[in-house]
N, C-alpha and C. Protein backbone atom coordinates (compact mmCIF):
# COMPACT_ATOMS: atom_id res chain seq x y z
N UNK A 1 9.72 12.23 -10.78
CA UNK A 1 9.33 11.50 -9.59
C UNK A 1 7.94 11.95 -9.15
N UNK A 2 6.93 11.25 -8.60
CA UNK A 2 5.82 11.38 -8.24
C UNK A 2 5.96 10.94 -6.66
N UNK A 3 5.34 11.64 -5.89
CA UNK A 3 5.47 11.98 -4.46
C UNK A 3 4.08 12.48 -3.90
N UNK A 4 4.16 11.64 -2.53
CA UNK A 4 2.42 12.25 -2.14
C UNK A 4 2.66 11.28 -0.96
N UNK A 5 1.53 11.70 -0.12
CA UNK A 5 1.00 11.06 1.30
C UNK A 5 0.05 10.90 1.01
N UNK A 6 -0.86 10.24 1.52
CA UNK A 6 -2.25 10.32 2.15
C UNK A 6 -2.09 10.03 3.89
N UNK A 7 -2.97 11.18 4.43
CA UNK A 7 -3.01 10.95 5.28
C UNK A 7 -4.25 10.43 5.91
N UNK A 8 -4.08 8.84 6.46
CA UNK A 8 -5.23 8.26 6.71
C UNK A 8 -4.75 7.14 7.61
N UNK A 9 -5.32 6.15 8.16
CA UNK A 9 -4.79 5.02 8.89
C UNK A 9 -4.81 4.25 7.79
N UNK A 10 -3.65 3.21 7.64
CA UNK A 10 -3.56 2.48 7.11
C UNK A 10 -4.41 1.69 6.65
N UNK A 11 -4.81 1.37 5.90
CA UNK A 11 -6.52 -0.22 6.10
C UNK A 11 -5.02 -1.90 6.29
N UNK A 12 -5.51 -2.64 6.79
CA UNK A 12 -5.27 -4.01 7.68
C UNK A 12 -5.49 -4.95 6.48
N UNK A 13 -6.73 -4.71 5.95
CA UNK A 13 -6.88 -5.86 5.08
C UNK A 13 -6.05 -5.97 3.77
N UNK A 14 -5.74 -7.29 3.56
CA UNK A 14 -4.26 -7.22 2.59
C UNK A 14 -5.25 -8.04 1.51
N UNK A 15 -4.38 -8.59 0.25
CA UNK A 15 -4.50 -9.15 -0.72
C UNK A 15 -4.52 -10.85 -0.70
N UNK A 16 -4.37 -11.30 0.90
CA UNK A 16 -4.40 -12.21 0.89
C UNK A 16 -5.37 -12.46 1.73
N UNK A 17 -6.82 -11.72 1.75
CA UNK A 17 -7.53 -11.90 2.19
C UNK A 17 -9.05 -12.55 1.47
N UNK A 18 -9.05 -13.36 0.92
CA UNK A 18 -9.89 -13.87 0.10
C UNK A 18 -11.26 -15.00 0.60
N UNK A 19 -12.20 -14.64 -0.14
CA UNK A 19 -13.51 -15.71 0.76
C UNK A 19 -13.40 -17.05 -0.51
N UNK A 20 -13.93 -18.23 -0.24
CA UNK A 20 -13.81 -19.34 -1.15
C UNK A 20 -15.57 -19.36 -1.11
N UNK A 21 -16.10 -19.27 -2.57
CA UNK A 21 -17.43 -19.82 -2.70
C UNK A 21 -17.55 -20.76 -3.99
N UNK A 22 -18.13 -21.80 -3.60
CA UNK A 22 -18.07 -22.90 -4.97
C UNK A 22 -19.34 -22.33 -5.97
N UNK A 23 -18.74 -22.78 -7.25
CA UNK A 23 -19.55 -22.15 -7.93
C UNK A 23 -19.35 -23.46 -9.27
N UNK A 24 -20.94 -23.84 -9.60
CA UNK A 24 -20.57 -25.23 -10.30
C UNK A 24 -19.79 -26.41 -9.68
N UNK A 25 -19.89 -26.35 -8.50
CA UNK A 25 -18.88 -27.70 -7.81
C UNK A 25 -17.38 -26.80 -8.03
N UNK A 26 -17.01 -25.98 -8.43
CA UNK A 26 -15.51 -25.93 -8.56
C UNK A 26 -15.30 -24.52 -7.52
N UNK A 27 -14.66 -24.27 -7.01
CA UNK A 27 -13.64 -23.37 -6.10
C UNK A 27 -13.64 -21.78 -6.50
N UNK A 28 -14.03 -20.77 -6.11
CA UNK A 28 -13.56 -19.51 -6.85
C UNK A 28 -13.65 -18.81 -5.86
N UNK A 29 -12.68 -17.59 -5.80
CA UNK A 29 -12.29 -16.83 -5.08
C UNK A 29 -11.88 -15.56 -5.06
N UNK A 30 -13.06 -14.78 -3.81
CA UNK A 30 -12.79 -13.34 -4.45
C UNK A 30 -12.64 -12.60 -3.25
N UNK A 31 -12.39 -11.39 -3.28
CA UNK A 31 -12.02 -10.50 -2.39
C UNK A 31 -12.98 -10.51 -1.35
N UNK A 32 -12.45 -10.51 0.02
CA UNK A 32 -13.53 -10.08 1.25
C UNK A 32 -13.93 -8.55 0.84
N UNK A 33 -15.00 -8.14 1.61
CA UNK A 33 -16.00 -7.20 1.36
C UNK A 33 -14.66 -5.72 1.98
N UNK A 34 -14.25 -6.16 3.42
CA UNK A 34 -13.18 -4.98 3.78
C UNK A 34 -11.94 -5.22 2.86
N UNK A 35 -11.10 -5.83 1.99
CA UNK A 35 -10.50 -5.49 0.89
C UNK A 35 -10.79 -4.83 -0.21
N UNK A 36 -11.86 -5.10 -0.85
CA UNK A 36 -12.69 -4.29 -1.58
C UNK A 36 -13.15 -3.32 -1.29
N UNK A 37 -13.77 -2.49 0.00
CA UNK A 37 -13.63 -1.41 0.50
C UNK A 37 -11.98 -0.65 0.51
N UNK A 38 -11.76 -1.07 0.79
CA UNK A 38 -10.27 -0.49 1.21
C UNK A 38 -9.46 -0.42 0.22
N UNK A 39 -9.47 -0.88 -1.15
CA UNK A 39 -9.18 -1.15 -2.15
C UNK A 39 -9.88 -0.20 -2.73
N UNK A 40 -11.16 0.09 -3.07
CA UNK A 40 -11.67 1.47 -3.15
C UNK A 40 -11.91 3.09 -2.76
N UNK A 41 -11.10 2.84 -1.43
CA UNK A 41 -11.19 4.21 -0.92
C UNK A 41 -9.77 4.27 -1.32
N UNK A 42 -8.53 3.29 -1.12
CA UNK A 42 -7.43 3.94 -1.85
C UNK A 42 -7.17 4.18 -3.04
N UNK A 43 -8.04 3.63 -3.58
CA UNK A 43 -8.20 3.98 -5.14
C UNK A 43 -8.41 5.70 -5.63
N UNK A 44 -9.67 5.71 -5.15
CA UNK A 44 -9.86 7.49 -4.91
C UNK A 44 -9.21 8.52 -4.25
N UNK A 45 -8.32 7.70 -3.67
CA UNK A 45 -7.18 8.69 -2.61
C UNK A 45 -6.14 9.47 -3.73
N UNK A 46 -5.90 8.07 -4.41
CA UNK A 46 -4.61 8.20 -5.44
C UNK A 46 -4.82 9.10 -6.91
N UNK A 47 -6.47 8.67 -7.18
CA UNK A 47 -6.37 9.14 -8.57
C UNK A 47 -5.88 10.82 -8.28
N UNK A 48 -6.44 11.13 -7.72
CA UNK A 48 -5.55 12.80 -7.70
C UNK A 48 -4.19 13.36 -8.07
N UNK A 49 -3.52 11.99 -7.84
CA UNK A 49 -1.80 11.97 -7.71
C UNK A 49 -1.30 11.48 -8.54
N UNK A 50 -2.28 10.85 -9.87
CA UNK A 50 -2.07 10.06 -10.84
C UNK A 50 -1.36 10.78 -11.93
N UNK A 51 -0.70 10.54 -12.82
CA UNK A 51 0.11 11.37 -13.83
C UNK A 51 -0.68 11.09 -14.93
N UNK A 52 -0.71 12.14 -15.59
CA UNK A 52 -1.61 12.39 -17.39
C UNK A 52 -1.29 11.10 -17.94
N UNK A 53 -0.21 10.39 -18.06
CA UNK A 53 0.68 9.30 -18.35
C UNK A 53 1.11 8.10 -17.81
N UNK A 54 0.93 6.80 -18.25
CA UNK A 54 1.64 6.04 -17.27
C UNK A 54 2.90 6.18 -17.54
N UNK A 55 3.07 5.58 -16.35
CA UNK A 55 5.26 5.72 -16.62
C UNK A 55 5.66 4.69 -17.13
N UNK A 56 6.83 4.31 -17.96
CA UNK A 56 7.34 3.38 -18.87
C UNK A 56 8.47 3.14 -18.27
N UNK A 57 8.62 1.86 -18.67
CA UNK A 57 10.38 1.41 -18.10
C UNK A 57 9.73 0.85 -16.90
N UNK A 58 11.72 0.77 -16.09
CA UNK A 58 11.71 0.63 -14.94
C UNK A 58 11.43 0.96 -14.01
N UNK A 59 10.48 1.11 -12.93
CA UNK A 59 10.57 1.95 -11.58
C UNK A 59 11.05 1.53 -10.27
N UNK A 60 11.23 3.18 -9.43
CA UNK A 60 11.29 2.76 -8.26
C UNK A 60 10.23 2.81 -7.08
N UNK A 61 9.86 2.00 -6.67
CA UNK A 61 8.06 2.18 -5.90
C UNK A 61 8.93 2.62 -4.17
N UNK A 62 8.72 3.38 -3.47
CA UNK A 62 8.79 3.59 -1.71
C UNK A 62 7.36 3.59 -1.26
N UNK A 63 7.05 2.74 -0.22
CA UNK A 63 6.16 2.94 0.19
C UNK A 63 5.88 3.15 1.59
N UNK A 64 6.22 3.87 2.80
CA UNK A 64 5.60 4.09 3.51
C UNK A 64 4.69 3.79 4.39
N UNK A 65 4.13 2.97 5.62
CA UNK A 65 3.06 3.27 6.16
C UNK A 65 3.34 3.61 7.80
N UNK A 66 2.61 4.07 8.02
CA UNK A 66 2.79 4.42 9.56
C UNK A 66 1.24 3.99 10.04
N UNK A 67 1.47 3.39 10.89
CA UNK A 67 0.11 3.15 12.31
C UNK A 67 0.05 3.80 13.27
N UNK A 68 -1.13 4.32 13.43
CA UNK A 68 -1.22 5.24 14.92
C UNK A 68 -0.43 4.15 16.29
N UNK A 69 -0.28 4.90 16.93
CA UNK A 69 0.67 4.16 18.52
C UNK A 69 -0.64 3.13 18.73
N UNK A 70 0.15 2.38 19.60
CA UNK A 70 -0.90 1.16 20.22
C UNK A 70 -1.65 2.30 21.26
N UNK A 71 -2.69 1.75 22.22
CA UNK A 71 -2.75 2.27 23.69
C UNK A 71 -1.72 2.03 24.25
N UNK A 72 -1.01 0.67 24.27
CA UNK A 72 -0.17 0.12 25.12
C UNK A 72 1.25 0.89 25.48
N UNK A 73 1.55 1.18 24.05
CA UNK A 73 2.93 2.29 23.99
C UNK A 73 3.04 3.21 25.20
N UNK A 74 4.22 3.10 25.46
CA UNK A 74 4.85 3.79 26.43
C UNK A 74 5.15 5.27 26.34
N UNK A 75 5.18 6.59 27.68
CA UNK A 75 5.12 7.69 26.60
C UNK A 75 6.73 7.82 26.10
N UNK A 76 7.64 6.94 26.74
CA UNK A 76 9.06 6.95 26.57
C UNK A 76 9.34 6.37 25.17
N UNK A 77 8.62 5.80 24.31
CA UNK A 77 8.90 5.30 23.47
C UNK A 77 8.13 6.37 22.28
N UNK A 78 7.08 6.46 22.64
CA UNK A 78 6.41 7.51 21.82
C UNK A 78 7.29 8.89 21.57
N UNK A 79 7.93 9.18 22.35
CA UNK A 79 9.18 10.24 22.01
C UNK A 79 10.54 10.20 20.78
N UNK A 80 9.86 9.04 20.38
CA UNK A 80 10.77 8.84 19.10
C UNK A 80 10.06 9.40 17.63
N UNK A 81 8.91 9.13 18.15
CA UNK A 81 8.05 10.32 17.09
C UNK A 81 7.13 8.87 16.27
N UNK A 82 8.35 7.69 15.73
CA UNK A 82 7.97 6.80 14.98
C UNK A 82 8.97 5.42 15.60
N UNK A 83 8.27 4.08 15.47
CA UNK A 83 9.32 3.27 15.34
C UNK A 83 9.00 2.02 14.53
N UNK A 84 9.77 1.18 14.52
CA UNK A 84 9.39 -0.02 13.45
C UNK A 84 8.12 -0.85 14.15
N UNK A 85 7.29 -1.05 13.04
CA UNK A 85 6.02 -2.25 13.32
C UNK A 85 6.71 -3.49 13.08
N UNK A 86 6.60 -4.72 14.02
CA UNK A 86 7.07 -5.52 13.74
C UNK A 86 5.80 -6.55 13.94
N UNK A 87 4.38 -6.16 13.58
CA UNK A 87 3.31 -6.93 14.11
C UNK A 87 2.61 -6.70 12.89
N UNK A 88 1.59 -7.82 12.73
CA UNK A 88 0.70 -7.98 11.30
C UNK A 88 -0.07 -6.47 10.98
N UNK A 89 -0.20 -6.33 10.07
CA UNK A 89 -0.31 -7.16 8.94
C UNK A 89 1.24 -6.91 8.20
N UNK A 90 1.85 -8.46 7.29
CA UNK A 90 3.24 -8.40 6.80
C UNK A 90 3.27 -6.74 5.80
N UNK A 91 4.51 -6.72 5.86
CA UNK A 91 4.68 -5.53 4.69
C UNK A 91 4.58 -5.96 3.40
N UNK A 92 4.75 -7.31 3.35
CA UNK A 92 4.60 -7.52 1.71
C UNK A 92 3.08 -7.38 1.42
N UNK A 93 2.06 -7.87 2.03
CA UNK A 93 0.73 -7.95 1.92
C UNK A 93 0.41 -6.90 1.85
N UNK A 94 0.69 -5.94 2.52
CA UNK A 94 -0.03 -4.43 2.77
C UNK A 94 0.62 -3.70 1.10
N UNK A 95 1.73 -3.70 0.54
CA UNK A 95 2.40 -3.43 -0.38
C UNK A 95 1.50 -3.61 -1.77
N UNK A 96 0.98 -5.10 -1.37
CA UNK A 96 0.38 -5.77 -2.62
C UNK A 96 -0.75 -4.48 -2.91
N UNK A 97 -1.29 -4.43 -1.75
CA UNK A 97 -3.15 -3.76 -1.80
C UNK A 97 -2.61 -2.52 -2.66
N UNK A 98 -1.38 -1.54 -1.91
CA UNK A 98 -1.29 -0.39 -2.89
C UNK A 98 -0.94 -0.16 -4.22
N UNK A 99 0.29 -1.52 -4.66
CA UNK A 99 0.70 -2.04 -6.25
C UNK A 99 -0.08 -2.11 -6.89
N UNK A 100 -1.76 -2.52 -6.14
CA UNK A 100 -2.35 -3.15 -7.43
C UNK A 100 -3.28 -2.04 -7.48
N UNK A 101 -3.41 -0.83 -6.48
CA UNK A 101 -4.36 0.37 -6.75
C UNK A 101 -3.48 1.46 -7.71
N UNK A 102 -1.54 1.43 -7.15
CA UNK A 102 -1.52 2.44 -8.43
C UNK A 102 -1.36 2.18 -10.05
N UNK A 103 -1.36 0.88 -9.97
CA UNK A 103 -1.80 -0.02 -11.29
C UNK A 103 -2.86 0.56 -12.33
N UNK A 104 -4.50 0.11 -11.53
CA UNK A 104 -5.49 0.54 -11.44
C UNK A 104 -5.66 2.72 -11.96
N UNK A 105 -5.21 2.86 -11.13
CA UNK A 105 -4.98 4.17 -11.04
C UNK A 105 -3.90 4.74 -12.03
N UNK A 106 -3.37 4.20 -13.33
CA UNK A 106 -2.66 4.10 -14.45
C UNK A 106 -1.73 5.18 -13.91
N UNK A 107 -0.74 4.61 -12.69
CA UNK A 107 0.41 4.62 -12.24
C UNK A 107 1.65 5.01 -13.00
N UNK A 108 1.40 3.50 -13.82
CA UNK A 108 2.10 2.59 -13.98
C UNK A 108 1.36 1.28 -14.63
N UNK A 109 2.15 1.50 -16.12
CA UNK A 109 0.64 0.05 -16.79
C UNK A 109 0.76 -1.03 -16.08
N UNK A 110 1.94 -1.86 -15.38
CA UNK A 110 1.86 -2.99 -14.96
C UNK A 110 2.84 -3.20 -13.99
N UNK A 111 2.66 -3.47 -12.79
CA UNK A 111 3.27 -3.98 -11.47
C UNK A 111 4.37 -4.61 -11.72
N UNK A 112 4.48 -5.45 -12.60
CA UNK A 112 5.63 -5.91 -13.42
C UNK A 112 6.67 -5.05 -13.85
N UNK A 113 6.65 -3.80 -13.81
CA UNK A 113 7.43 -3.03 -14.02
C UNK A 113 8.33 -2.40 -12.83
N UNK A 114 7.86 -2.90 -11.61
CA UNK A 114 8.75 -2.42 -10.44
C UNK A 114 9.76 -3.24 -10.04
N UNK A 115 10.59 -2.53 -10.51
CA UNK A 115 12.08 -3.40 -10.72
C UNK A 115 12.73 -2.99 -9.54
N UNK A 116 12.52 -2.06 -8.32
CA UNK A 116 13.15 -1.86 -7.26
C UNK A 116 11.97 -1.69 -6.13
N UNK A 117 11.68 -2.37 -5.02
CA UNK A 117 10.19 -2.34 -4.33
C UNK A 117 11.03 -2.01 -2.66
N UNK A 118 10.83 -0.63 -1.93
CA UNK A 118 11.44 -0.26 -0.98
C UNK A 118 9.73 -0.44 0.29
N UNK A 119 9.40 -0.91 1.10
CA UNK A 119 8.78 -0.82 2.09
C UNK A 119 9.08 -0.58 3.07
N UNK A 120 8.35 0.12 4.19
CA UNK A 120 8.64 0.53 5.65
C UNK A 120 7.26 0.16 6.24
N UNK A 121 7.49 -0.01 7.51
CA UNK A 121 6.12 -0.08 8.12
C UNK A 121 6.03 0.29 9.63
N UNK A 122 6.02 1.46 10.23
CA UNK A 122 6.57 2.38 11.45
C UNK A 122 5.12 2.41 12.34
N UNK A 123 5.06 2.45 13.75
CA UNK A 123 4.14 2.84 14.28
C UNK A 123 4.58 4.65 14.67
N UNK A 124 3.58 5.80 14.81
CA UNK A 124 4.19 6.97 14.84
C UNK A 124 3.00 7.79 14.77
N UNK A 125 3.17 9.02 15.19
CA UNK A 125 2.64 10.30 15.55
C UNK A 125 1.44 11.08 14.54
N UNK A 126 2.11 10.33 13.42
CA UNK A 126 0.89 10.71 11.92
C UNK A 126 1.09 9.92 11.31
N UNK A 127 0.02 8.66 11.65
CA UNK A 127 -0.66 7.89 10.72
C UNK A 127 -0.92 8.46 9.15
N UNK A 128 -0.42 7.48 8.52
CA UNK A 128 -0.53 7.60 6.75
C UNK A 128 -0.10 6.70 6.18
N UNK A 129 -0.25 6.98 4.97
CA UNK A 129 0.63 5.90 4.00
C UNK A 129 1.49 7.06 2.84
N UNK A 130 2.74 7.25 2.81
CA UNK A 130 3.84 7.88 1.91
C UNK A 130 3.98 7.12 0.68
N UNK A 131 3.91 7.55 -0.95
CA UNK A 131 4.27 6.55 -1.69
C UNK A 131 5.01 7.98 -2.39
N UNK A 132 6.87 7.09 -3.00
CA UNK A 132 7.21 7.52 -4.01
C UNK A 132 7.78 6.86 -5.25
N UNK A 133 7.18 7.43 -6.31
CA UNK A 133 7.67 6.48 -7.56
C UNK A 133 8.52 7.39 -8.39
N UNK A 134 9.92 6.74 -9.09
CA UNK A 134 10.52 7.24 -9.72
C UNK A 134 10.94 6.49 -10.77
N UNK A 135 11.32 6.63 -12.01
CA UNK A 135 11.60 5.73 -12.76
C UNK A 135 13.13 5.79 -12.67
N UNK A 136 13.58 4.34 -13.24
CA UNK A 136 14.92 3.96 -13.15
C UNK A 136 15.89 4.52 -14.33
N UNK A 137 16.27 5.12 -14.17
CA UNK A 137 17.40 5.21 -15.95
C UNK A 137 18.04 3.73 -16.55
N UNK A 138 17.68 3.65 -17.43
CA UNK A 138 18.33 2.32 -17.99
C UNK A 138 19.46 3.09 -19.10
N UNK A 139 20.48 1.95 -19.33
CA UNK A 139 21.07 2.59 -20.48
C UNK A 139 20.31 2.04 -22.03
């Protein structure tokens, strides 16, 4: 099993954040400039945590994120330490940005291989993002 935090604020910008510029009359589409940032600093976060190896088979991906408290938060609520985000950006989107960095980051040869995908998404006391990967036993 491979296990690690980074501790950082989350980045916002997801995978479904894309600019449209025509090129030849036809449509193409590429990453906004803060996905691509953010896509690069988690990139460098991870390679540290990267295994000599990618992993084969099946895995299991957890991923983690926590957001610092609003201002708005109450201190009665803040006494829970953490609680569920139920406000943008979706968990699947935010999920995508890290799938496709520990990809990148030869994780794991292909995203296609996460056969069990666990997300959380908490506002709380220490901002980060938690990822754990384990592979599945098959028979």
């Amino acid at each position: 099993m491979i296990s690690f935090r980074l501790d950082i604020i989350p980045p916002t910008a997801t995978s479904q954040t894309k600019r449209l510029v025509m090129v030849g009359g036809k449509p193409r589409f590429f990453p906004k400039k803060e996905h691509a940032a953010a896509e690069r600093s988690l990139l460098e976060l991870c390679k540290p945590h990267a295994p000599a190896d990618a992993l084969q088979g099946p895995i299991l991906l957890e991923v983690d994120f926590v957001f610092p408290w609003r201002k708005t938060e109450s201190k009665r609520r803040r006494e829970w330490k953490a609680i569920p985000n139920d406000k943008r950006p979706d968990a699947d989107n935010l999920v995508k940005l890290v799938g496709d960095v520990l990809t990148k980051a030869n994780f794991y040869a292909d995203d296609g291989q996460v056969a069990d995908l666990r997300v959380r998404k908490f506002w709380g006391d220490s901002p980060g993002i938690g990822i754990q990967i384990s592979p599945i036993p098959t028979p």
